[in-house]
Protein backbone atom coordinates (compact mmCIF):
# COMPACT_ATOMS: atom_id res chain seq x y z
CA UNK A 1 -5.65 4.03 -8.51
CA UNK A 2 -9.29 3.82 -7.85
CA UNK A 3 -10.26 6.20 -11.03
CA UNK A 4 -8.82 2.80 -12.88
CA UNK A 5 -10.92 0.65 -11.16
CA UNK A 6 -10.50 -1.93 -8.55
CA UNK A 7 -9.11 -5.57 -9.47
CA UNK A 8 -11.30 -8.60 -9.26
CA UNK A 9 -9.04 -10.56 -8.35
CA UNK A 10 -7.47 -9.16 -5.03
CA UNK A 11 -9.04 -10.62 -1.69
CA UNK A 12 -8.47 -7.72 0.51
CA UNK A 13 -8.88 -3.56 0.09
CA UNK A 14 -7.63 -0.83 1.33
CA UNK A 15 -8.17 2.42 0.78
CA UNK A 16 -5.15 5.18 1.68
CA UNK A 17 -7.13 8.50 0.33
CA UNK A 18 -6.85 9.29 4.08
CA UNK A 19 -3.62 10.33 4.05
CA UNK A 20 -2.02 13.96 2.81
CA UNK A 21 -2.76 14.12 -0.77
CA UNK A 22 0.89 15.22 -2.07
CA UNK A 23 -0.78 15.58 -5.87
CA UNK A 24 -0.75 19.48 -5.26
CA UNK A 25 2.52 19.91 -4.58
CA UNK A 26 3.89 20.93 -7.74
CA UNK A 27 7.61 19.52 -7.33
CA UNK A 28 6.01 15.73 -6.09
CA UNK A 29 3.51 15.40 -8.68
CA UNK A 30 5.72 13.78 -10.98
CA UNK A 31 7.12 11.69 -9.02
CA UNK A 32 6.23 8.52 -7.00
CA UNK A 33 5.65 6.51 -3.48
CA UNK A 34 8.99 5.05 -4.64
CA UNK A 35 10.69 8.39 -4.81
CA UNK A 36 12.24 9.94 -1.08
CA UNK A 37 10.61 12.82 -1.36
CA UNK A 38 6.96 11.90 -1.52
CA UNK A 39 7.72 8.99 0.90
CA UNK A 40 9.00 11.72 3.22
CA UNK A 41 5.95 13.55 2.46
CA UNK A 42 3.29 10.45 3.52
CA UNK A 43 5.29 9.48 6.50
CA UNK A 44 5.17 12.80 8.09
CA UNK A 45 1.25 12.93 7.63
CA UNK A 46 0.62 12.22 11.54
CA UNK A 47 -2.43 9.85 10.73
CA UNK A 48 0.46 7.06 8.45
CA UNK A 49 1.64 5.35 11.23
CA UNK A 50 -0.91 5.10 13.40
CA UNK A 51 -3.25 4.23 10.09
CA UNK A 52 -0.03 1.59 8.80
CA UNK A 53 -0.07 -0.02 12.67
CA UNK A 54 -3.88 -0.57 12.54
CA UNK A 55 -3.76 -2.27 9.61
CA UNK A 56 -0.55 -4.48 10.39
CA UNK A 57 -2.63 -5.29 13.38
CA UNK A 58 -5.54 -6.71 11.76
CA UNK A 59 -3.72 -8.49 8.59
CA UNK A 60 -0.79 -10.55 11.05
CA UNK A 61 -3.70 -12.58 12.84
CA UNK A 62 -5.91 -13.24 9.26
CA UNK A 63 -2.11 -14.37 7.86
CA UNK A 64 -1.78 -17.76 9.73
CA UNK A 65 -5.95 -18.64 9.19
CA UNK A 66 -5.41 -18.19 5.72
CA UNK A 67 -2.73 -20.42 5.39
CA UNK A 68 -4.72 -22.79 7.30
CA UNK A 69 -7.74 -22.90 4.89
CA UNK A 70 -5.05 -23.95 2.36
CA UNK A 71 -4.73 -20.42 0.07
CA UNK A 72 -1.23 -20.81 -1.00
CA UNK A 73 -1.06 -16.57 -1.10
CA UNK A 74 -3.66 -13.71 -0.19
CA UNK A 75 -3.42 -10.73 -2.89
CA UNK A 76 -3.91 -7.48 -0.97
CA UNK A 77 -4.85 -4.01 -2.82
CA UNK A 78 -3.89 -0.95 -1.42
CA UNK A 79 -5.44 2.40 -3.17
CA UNK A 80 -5.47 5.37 -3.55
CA UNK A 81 -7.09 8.31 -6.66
CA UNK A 82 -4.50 7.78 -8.97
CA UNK A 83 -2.11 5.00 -7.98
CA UNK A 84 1.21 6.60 -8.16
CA UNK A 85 2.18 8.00 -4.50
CA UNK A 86 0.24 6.87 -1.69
CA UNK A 87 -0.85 3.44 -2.33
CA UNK A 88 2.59 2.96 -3.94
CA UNK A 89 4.44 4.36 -0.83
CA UNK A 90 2.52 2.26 1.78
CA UNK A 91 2.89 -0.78 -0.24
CA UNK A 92 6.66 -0.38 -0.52
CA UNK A 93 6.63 0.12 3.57
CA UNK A 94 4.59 -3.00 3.92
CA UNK A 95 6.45 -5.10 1.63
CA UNK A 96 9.28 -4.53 4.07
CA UNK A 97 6.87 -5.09 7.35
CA UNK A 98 5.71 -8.49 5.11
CA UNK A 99 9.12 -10.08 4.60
CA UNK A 100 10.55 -9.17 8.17
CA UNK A 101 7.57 -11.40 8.99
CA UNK A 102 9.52 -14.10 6.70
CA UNK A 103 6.85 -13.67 4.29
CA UNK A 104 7.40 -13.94 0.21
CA UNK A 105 6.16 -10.48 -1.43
CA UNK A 106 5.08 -9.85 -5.22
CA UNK A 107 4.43 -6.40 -6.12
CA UNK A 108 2.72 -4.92 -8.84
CA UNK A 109 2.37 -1.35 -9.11
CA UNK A 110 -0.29 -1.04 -12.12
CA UNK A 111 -0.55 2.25 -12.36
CA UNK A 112 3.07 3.10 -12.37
CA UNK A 113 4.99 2.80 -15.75
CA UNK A 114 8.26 1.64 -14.87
């Protein structure tokens, strides 16, 4: 969540605010991206795929000149206000996108208490 700051660490940002803020609907708010409903929720926002295909379409080429200039892995940070549906929910989507590309994943959701 960007109201906990961004990591130093991470080598790319993205920002997901710009997708239907589920927060204020009472029965979502406590729960998360990783929960059906509020993934439901975010995919039916008409700007997620076209927003999730835009990005797909500029990380694939960076993927292979990364490798090339020898980084061993490329730590991506997706956010949104509070961490917990959004970011969490297009993560878990891209994760999926990642290793269908044959690509190892880590995930760490750090604002979710699991």
């Amino acid at each position: 969540g960007f109201r906990n700051g961004i990591r130093c660490e991470v080598d790319i940002v993205m920002d997901v605010r710009l997708l239907l803020n589920q927060h204020w609907i009472l029965e979502l708010k406590p729960k998360t991206g990783k929960d059906e409903e509020v993934g439901n929720h975010i995919r039916n926002d008409e700007n997620f795929e076209t927003f999730l295909n835009n990005f797909k379409a500029m990380i694939k080429p960076l993927l292979p000149r990364y490798a090339h200039e020898g980084k061993s892995y490329l730590t991506i940070a997706i956010g949104c206000t509070g961490g917990r549906h959004r970011s969490v929910f297009t993560v878990e989507t891209l994760k999926q996108w990642f290793e269908g590309e044959g690509l190892q994943t880590h995930i760490e959701h750090r604002d979710l208490k699991e």
